[in-house]
N, C-alpha and C. Protein backbone atom coordinates (compact mmCIF):
# COMPACT_ATOMS: atom_id res chain seq x y z
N UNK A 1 11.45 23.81 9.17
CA UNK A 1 11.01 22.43 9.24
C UNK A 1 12.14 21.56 9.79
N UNK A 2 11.49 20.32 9.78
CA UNK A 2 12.75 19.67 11.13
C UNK A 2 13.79 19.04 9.86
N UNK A 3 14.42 18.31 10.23
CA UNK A 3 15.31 17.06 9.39
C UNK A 3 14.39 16.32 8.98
N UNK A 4 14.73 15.67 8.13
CA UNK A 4 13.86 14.48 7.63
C UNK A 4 14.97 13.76 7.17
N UNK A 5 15.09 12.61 7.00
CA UNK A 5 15.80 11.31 6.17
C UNK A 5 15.36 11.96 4.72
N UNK A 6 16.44 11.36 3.99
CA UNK A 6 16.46 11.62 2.47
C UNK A 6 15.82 10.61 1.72
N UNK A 7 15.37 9.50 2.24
CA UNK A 7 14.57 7.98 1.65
C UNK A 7 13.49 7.78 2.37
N UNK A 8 12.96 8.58 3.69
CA UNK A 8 11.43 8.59 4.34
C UNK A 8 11.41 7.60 5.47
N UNK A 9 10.22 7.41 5.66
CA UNK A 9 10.24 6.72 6.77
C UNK A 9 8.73 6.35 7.29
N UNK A 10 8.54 5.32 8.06
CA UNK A 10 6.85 4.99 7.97
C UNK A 10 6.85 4.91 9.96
N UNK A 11 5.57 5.32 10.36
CA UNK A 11 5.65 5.60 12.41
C UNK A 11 4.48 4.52 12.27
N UNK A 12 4.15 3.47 12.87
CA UNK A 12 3.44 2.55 13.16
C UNK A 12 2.79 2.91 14.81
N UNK A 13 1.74 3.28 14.88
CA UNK A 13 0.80 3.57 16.24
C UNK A 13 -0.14 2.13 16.63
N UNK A 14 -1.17 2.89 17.40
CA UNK A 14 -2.39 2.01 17.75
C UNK A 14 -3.46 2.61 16.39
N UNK A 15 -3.73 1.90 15.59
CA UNK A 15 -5.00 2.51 14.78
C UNK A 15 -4.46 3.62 14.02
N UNK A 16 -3.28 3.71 14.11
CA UNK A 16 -2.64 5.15 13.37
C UNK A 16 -1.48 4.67 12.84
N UNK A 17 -0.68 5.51 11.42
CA UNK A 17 0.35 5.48 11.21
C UNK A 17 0.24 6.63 10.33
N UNK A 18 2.05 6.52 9.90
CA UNK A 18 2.16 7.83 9.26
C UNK A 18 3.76 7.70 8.65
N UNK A 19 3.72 8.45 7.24
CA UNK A 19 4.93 7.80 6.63
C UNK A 19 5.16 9.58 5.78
N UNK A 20 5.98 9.60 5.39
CA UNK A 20 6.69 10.54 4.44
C UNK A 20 7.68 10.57 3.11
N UNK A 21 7.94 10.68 2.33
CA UNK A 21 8.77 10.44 1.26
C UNK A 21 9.09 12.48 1.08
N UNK A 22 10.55 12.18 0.94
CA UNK A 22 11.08 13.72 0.10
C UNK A 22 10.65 13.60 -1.40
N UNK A 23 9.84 14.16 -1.69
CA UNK A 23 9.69 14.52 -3.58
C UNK A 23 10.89 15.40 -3.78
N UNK A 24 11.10 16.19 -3.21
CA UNK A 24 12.78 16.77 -4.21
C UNK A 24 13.19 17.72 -2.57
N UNK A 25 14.63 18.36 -2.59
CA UNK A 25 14.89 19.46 -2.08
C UNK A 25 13.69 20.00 -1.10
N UNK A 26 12.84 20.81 -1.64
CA UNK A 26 11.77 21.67 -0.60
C UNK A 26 10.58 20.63 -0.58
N UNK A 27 10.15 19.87 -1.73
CA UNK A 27 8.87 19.71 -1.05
C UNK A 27 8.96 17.74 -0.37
N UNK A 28 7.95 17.59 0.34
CA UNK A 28 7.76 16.18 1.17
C UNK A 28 6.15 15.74 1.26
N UNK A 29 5.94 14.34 0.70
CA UNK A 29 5.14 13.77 0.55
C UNK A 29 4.99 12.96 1.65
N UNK A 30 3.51 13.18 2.49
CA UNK A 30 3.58 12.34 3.52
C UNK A 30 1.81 12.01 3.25
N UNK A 31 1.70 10.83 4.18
CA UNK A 31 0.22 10.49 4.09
C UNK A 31 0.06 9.71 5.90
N UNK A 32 -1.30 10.15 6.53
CA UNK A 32 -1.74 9.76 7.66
C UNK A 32 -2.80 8.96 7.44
N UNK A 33 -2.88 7.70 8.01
CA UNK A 33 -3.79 6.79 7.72
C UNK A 33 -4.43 6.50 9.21
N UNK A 34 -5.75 6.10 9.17
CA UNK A 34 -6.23 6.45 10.66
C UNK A 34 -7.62 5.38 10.52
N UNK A 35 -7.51 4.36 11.12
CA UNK A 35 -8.64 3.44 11.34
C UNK A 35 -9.89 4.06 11.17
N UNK A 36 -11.08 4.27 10.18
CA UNK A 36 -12.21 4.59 10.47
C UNK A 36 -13.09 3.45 10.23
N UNK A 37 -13.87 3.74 11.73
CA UNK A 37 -14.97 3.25 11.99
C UNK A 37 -16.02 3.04 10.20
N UNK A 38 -16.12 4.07 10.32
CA UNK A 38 -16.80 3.65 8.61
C UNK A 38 -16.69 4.66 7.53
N UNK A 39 -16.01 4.24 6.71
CA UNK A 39 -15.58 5.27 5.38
C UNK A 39 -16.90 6.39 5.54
N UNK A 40 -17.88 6.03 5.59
CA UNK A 40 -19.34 7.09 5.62
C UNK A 40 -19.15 8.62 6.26
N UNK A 41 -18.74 8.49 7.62
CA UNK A 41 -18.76 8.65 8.49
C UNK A 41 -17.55 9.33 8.87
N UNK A 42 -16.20 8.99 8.22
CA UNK A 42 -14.91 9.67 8.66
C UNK A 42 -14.71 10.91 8.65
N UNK A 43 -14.43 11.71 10.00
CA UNK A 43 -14.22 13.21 9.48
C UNK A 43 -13.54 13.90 8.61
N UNK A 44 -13.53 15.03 8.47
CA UNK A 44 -12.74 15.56 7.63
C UNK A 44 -11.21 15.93 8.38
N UNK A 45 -10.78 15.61 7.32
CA UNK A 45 -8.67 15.94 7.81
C UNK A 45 -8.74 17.25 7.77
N UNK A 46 -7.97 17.72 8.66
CA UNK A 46 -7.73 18.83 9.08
C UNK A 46 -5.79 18.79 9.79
N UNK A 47 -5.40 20.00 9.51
CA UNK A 47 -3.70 19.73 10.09
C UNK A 47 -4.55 19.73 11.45
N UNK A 48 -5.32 20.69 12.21
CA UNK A 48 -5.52 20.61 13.78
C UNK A 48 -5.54 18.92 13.93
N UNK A 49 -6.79 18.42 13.70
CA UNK A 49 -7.30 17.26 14.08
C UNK A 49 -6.27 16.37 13.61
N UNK A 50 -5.41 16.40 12.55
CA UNK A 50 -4.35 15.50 12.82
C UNK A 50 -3.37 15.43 13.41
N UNK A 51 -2.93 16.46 14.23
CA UNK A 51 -2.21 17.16 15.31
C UNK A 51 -2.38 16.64 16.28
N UNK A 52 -4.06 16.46 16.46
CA UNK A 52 -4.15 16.17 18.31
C UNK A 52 -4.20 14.57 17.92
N UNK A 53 -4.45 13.77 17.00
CA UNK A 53 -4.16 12.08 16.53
C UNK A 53 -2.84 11.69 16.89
N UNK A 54 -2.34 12.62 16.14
CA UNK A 54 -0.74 12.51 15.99
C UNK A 54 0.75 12.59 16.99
N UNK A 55 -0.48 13.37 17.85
CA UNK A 55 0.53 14.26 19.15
C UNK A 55 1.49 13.52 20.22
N UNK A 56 1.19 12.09 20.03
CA UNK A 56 2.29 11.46 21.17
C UNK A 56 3.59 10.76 19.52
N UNK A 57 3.43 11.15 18.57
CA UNK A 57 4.63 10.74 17.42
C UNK A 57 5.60 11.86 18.03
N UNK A 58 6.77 11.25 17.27
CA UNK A 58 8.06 11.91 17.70
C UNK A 58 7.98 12.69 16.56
N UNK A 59 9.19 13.58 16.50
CA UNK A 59 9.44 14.05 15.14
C UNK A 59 10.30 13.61 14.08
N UNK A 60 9.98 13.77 13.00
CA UNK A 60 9.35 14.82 12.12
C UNK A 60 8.02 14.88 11.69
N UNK A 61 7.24 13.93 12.73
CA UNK A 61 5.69 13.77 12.15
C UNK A 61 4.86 14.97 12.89
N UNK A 62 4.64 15.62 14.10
CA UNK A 62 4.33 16.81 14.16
C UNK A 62 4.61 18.32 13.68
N UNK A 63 5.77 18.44 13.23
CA UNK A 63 6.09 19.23 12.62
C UNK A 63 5.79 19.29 10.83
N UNK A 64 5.72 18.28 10.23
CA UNK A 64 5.03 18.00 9.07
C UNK A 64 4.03 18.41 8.97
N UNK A 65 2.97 18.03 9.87
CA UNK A 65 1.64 18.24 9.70
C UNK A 65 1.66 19.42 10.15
N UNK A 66 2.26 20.23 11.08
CA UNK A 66 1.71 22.11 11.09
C UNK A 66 2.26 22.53 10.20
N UNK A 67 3.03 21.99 9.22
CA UNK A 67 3.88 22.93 8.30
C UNK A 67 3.03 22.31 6.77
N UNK A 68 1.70 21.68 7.01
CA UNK A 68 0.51 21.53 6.17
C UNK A 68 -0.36 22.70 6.13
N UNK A 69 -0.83 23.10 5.05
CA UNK A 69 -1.84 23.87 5.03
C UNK A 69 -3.33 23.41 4.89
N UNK A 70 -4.48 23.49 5.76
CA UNK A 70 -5.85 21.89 5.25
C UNK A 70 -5.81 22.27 3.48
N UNK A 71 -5.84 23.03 3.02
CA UNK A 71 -6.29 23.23 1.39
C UNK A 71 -5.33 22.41 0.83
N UNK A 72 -4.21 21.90 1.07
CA UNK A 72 -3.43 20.51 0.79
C UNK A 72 -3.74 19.33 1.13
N UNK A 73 -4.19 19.18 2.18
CA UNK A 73 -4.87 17.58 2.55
C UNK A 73 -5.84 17.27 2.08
N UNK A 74 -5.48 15.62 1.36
CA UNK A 74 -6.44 15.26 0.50
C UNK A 74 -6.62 13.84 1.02
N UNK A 75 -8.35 13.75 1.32
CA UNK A 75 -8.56 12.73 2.47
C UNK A 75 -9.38 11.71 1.60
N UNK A 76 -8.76 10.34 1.33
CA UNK A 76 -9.37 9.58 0.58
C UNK A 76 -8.99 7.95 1.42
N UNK A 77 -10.54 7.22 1.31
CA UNK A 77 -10.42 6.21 1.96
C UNK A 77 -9.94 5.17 1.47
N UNK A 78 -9.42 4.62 2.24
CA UNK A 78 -8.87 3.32 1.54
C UNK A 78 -8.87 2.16 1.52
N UNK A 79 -9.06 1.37 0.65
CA UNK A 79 -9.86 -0.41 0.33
C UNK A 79 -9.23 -1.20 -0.68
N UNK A 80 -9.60 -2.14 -0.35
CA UNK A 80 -9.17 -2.82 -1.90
C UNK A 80 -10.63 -3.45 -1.50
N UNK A 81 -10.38 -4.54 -2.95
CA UNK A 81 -11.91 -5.26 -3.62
C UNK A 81 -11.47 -6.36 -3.46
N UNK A 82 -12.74 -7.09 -3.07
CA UNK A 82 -12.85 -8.64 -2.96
C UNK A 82 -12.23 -8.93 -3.87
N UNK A 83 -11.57 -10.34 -4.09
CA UNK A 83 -10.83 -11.18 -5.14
C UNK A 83 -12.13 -11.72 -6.40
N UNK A 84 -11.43 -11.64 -7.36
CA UNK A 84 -12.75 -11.66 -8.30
C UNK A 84 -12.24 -13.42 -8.69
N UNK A 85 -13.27 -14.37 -9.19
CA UNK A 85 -12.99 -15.30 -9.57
C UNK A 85 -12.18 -15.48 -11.39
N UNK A 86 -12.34 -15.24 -11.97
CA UNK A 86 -11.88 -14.99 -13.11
C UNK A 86 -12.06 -13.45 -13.21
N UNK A 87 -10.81 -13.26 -14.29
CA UNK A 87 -10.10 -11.99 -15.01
C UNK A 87 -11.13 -11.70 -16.36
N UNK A 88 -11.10 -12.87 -17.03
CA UNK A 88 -11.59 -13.02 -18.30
C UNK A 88 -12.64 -13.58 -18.88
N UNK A 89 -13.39 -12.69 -19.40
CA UNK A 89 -14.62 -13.73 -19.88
C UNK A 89 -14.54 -13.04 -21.50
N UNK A 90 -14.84 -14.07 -21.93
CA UNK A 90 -14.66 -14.49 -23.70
C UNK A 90 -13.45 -13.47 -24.25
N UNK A 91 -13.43 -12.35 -25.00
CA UNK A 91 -12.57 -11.76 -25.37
C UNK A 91 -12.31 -10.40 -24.69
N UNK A 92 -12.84 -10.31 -23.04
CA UNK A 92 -12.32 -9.36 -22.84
C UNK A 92 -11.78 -9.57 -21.13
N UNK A 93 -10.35 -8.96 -20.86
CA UNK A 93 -10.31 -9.20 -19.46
C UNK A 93 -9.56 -7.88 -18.74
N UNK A 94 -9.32 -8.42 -17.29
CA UNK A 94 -9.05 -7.19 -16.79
C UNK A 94 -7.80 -7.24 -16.07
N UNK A 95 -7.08 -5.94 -16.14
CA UNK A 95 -5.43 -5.99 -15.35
C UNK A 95 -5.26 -4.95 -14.63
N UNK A 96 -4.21 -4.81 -13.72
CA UNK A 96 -4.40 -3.09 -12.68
C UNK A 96 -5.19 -3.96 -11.72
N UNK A 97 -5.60 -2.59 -11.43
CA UNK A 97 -6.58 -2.55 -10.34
C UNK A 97 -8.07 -2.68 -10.37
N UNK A 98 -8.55 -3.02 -12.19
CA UNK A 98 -9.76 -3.47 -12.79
C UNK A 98 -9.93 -4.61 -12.05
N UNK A 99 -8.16 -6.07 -12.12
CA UNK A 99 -8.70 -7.10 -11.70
C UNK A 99 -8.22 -7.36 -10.20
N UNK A 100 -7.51 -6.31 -9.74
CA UNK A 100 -6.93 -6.53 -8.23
C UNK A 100 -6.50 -5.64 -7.23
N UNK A 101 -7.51 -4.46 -7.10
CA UNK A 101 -7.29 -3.25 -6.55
C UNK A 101 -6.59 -3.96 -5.41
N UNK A 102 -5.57 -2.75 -4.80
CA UNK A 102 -5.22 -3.57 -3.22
C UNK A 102 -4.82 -2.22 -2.97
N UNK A 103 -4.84 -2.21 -1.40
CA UNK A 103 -4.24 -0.98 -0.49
C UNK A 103 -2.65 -0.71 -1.09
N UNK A 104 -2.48 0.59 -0.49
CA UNK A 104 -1.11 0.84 -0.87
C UNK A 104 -0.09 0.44 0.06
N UNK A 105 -0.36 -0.18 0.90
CA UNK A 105 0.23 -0.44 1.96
C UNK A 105 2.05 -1.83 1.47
N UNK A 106 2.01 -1.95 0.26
CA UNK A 106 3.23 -2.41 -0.38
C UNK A 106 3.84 -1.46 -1.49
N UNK A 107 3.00 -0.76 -1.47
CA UNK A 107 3.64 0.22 -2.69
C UNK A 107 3.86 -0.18 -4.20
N UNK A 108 2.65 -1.51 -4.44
CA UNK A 108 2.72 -2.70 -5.42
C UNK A 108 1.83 -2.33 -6.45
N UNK A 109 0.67 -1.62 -6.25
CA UNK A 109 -0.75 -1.55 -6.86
C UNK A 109 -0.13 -1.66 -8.67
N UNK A 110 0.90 -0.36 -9.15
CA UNK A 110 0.87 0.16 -10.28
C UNK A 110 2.14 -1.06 -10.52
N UNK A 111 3.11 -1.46 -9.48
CA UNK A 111 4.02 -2.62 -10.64
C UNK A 111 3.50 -3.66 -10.72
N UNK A 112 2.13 -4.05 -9.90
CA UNK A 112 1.74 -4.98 -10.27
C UNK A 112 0.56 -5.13 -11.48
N UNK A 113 0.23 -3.85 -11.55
CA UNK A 113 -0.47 -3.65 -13.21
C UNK A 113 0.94 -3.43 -14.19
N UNK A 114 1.75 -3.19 -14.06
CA UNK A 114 2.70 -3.25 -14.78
C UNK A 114 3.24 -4.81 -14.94
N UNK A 115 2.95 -5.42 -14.34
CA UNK A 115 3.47 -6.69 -14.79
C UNK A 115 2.48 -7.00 -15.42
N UNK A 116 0.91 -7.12 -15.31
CA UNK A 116 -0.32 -7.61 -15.83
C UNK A 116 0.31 -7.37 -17.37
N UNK A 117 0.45 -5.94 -17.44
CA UNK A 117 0.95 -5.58 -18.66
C UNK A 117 2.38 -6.46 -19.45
N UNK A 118 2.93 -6.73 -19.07
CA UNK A 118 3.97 -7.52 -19.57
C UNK A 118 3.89 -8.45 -20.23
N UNK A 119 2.91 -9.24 -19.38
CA UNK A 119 2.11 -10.61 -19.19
C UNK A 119 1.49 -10.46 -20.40
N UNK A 120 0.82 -9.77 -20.09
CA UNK A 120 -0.86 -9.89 -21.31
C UNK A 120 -0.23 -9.18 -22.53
N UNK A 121 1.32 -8.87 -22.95
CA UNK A 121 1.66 -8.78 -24.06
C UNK A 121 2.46 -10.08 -24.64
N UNK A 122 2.93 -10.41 -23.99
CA UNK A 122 3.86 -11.68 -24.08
C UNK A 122 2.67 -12.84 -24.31
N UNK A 123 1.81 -12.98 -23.79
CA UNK A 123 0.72 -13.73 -24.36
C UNK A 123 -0.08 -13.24 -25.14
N UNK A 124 -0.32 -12.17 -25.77
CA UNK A 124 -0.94 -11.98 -27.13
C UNK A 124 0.27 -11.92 -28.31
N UNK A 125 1.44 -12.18 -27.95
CA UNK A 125 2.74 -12.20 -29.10
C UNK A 125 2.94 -13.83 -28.99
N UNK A 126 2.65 -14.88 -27.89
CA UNK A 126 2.53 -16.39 -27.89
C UNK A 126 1.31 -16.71 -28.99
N UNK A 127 0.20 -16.03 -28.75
CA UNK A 127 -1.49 -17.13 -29.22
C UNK A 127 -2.10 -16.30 -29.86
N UNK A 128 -1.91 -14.71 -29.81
CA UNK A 128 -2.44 -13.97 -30.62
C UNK A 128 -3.36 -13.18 -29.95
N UNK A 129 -4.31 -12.40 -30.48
CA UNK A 129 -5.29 -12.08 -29.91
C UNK A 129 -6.75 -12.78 -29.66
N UNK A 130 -6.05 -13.43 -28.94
CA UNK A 130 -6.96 -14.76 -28.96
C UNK A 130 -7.58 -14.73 -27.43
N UNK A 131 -8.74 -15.87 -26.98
CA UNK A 131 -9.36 -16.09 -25.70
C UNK A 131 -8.01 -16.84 -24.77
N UNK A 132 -7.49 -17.60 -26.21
CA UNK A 132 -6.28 -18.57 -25.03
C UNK A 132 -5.17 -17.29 -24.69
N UNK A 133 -4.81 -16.37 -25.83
CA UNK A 133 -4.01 -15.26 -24.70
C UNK A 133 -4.74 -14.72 -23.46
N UNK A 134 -5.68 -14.42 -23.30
CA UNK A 134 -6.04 -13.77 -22.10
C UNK A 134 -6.16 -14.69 -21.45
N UNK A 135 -6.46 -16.25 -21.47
CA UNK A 135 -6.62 -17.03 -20.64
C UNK A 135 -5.34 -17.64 -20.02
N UNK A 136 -4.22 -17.52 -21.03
CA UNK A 136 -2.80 -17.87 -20.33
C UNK A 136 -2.02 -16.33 -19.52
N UNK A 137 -2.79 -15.30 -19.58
CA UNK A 137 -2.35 -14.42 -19.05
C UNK A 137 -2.80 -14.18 -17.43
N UNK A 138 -4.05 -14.77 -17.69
CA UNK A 138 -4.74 -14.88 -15.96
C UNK A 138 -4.47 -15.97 -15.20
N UNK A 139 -3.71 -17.02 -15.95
CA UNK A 139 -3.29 -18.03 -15.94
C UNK A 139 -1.92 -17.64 -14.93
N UNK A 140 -1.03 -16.58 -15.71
CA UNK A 140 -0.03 -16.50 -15.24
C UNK A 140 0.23 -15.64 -14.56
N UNK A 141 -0.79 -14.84 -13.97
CA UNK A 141 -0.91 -13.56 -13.40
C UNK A 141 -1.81 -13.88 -11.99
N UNK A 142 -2.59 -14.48 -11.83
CA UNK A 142 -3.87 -14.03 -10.87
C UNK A 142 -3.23 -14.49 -9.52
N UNK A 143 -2.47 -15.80 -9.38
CA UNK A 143 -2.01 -16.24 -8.04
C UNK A 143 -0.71 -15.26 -7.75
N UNK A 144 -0.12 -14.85 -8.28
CA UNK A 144 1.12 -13.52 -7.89
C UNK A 144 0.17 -12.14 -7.51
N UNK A 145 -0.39 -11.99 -8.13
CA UNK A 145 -1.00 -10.81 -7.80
C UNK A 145 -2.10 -10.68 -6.81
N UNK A 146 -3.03 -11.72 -6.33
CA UNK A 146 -3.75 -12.03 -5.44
C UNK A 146 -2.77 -12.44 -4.28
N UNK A 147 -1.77 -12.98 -4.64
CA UNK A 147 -0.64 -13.42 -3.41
C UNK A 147 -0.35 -11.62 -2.62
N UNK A 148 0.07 -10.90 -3.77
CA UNK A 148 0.60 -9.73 -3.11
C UNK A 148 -0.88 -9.00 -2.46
N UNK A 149 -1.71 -9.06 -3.07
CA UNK A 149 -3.46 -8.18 -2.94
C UNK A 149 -3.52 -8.69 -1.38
N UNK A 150 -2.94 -9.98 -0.83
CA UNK A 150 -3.65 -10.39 0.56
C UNK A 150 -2.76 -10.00 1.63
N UNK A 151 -1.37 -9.86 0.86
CA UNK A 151 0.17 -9.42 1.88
C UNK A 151 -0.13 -7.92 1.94
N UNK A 152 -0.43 -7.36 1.34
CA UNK A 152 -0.77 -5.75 1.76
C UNK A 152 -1.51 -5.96 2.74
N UNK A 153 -3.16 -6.51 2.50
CA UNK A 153 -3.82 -6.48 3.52
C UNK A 153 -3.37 -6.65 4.48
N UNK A 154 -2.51 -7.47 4.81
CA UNK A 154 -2.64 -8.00 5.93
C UNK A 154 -1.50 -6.94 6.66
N UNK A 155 -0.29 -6.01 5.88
CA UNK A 155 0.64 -5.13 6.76
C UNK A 155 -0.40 -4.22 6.49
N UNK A 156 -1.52 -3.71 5.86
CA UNK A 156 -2.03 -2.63 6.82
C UNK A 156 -2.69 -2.87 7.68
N UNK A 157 -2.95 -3.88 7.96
CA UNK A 157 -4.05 -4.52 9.24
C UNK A 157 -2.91 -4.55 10.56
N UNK A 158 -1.71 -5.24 10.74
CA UNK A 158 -0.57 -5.29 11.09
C UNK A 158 -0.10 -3.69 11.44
N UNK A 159 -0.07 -3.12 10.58
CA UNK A 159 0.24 -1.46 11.22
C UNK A 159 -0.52 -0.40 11.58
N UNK A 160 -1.75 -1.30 11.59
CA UNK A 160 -2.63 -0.20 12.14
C UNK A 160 -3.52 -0.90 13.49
N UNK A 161 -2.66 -1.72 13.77
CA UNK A 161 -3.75 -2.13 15.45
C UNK A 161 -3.77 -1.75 16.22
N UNK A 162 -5.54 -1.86 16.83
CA UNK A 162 -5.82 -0.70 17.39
C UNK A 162 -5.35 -1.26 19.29
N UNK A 163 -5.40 -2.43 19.41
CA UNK A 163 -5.39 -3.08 20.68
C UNK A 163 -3.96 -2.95 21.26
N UNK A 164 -4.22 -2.01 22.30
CA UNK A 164 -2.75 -2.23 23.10
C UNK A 164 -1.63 -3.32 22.90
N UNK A 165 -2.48 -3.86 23.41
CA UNK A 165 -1.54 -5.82 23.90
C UNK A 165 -0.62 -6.11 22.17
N UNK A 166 -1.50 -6.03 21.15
CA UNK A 166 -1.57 -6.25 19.61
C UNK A 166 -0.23 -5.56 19.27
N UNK A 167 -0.58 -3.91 19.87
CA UNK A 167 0.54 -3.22 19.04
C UNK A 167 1.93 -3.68 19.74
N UNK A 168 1.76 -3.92 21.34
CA UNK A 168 3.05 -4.14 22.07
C UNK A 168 3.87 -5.73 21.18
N UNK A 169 2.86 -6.58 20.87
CA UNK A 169 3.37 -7.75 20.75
C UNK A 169 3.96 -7.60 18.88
N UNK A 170 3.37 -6.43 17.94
CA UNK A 170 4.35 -6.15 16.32
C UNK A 170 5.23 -5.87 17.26
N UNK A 171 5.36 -4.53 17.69
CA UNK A 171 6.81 -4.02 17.89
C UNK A 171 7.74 -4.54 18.44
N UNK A 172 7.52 -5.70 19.27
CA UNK A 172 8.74 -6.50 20.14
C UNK A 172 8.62 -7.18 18.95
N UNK A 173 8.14 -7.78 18.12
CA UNK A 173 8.56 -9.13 17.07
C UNK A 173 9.24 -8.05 16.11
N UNK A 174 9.12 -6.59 15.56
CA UNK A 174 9.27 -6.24 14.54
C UNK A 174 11.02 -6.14 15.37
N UNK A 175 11.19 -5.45 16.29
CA UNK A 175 12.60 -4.88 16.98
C UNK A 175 13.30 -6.22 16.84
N UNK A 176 12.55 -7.36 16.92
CA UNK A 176 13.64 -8.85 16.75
C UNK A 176 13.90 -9.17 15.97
N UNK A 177 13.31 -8.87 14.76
CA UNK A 177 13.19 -9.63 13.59
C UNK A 177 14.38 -9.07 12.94
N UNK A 178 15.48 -10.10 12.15
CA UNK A 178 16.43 -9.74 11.99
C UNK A 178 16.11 -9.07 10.56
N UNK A 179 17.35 -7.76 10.51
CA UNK A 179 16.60 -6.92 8.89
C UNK A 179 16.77 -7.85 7.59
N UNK A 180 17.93 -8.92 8.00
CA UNK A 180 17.87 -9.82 6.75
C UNK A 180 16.68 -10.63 6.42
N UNK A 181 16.13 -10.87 7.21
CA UNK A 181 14.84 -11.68 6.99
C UNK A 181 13.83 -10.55 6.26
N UNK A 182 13.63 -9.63 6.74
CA UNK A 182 12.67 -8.08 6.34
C UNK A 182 13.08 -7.99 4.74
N UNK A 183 14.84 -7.87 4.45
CA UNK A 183 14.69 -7.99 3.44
C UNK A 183 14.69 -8.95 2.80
N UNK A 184 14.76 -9.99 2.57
CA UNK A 184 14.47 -11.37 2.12
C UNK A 184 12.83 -11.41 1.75
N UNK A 185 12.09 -10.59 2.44
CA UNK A 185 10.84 -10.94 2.20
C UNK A 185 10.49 -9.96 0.97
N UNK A 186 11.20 -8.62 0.99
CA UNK A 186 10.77 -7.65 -0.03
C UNK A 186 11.61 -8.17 -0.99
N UNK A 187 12.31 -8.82 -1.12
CA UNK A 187 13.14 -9.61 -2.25
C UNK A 187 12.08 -10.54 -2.99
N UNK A 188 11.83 -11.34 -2.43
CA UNK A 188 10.94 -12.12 -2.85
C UNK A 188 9.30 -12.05 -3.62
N UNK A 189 9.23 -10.62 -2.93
CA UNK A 189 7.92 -10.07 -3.43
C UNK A 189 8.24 -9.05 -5.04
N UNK A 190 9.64 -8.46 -4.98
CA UNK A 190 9.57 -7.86 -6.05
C UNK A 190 10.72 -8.06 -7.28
N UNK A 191 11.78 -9.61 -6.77
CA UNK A 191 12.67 -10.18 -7.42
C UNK A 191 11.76 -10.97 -8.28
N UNK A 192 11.39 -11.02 -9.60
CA UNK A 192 10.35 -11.72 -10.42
C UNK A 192 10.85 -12.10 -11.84
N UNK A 193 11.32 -12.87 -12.32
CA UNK A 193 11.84 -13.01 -13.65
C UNK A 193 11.11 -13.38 -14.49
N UNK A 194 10.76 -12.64 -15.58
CA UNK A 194 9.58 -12.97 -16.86
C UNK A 194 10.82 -13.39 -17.79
């Protein structure tokens, strides 16, 4: 197998991308994401058929995928859910991805049910187990977490365009964009003080 980086790495296409993470020494976690026309309808993953998708990436993304076996690829579509208007109704509400599924495309889904969780303990140790805890918890939760639910959307929409002109005009803004600003923004999204 080829080199890989020891911290991964994400390939931004037309309608395609493709990222990898090392889980330890031998093994590597990667996932191919591929515009479908309609979840219904999407074929089945296959290493071939992601081979010939894949085939103008540099490496280590062709070599990944032949060094897949298909009985490992696991092909699941991906969405998030409309924004719900309220969390809570009378004594019962919802946190995770009950009240804010979002793409993985920030890598946010589970710390941001992990904060729900924080939240919705710190307000049942304020008011009790009460309607006003869950109501100061959606209170203090729904605009952060709907903030992040629409910023995913929008970098997987962003890394997966399908229009020539589209993709030429990320990659000249992404190659300019200074990395302090890049990180300034992931600062901001996951620097949070409770």
């Amino acid at each position: 197998m080829t080199d890989i980086t020891q911290i991964g790495a994400e390939f931004w296409g037309r309608g395609v991308r493709f990222g990898y993470f090392p889980v330890d020494d031998e093994r590597v976690y990667w996932f191919a994401s591929v515009v479908a026309k309609s979840p219904d309808i999407a074929p089945e993953a296959t290493s071939a058929k992601l081979a010939e998708q894949y085939r103008n990436f540099t490496d280590p993304v062709p070599n990944l995928i032949a060094a897949t076996d298909d009985d490992t690829i696991i092909q699941t579509p991906l969405t998030d859910l409309p924004l719900l208007d309220h969390w809570t109704n009378s004594c019962v509400t919802l946190l995770g991805d009950a009240a804010h599924a979002m793409t993985p495309n920030l890598a946010q889904g589970s710390a941001q049910a992990m904060e729900d969780a924080v939240v919705l303990a710190e307000s049942i140790g304020t008011h009790g187990a009460t309607h006003r805890a869950l109501s100061a918890y959606e209170t203090r939760r729904k605009d952060r977490a709907e903030t992040i639910l629409r910023q995913s959307r929008i970098q997987g929409r962003l890394a997966q365009v399908e229009y020539p002109i589209l993709a030429k005009i990320r990659n000249t803004a992404f190659r300019h964009t200074p990395s302090l600003l890049l990180q300034k923004q992931t600062e901001s999204m996951i620097a949070v003080d409770f």
